[in-house]
C-alpha atoms as a PDB file:
ATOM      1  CA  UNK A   1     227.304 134.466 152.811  1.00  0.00           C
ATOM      2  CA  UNK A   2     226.012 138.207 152.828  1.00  0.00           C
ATOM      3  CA  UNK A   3     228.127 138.862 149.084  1.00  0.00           C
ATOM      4  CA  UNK A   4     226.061 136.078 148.088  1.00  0.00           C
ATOM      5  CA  UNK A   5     222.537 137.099 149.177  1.00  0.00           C
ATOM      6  CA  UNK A   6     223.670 140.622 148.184  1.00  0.00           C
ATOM      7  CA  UNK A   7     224.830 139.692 144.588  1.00  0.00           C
ATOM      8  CA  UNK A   8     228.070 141.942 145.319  1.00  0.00           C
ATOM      9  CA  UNK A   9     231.052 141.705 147.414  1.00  0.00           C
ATOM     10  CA  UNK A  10     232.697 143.845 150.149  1.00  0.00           C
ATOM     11  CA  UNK A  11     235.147 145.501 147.630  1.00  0.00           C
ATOM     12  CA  UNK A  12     232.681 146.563 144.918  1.00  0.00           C
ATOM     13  CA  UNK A  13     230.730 147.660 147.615  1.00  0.00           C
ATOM     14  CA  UNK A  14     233.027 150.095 148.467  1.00  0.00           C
ATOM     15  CA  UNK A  15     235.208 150.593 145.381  1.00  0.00           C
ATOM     16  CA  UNK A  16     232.502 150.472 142.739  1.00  0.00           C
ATOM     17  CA  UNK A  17     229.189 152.135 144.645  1.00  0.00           C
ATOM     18  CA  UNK A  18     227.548 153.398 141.855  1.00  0.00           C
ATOM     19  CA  UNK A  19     227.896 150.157 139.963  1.00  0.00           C
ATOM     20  CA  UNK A  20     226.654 147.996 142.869  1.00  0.00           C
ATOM     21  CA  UNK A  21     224.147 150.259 144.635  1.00  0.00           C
ATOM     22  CA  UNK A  22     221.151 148.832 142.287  1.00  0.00           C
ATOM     23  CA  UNK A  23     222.316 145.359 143.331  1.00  0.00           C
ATOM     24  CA  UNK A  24     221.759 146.106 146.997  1.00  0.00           C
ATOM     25  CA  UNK A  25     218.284 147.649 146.727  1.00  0.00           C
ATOM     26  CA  UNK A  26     217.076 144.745 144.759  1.00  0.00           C
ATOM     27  CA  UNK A  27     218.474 142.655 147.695  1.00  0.00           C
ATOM     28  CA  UNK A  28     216.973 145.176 150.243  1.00  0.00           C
ATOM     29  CA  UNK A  29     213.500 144.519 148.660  1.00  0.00           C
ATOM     30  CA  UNK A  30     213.868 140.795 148.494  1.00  0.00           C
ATOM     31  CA  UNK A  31     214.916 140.724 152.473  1.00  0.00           C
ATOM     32  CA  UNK A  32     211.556 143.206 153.278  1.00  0.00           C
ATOM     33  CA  UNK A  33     209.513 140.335 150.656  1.00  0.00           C
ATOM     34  CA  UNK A  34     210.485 137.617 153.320  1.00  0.00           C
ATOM     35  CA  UNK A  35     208.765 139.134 156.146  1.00  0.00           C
ATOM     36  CA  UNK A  36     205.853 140.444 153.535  1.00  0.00           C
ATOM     37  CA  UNK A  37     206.675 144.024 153.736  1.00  0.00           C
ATOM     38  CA  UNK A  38     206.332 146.269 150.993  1.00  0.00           C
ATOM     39  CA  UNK A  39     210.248 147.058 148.627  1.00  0.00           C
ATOM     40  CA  UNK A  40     209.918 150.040 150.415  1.00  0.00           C
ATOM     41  CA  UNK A  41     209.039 151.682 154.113  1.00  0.00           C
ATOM     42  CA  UNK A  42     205.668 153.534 153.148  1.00  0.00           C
ATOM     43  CA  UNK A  43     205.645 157.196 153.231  1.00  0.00           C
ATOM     44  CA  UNK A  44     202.095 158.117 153.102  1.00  0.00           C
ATOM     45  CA  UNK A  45     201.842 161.994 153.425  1.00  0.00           C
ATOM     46  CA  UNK A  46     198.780 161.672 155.167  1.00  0.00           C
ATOM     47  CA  UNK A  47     199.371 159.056 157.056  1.00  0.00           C
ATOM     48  CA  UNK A  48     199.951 157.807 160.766  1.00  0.00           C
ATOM     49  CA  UNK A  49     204.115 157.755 161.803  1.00  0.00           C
ATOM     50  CA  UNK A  50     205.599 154.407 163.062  1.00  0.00           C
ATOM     51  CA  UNK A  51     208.545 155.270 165.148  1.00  0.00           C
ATOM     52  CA  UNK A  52     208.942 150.999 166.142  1.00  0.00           C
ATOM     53  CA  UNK A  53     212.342 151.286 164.066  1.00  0.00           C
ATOM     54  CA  UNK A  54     214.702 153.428 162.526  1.00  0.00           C
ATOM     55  CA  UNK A  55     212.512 153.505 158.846  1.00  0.00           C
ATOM     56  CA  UNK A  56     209.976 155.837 160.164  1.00  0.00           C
ATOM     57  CA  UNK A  57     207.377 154.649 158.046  1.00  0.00           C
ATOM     58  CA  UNK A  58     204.138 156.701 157.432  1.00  0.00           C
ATOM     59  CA  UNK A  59     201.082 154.246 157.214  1.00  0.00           C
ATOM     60  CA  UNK A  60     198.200 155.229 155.480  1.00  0.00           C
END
């Protein structure tokens, strides 16, 4: 179920990491889309630190 969400399996994963690590950011930013967060944790330099989880965003 997670290969298939992931686009990758287990053993590329590990074997083939520089061939599947593209793969699992596009997945990362389609999970963060679901709950209407941004691809990425935001890391405004002048903004206010979130310490809620282990992203330690910086919201501007």
């Amino acid at each position: 179920m997670i290969s298939s969400f992931l686009g990758v399996c287990r053993r590329c994963i590990l074997e083939e990491w520089s061939s599947a690590r593209s793969l699992i950011w596009q997945a990362h930013a389609r999970a963060r889309e679901m709950f209407h967060l941004p691809p990425q944790p935001p890391r405004d330099p002048n903004g206010l630190p979130c310490n809620l989880c282990i992203n330690q965003c910086q919201v501007g």
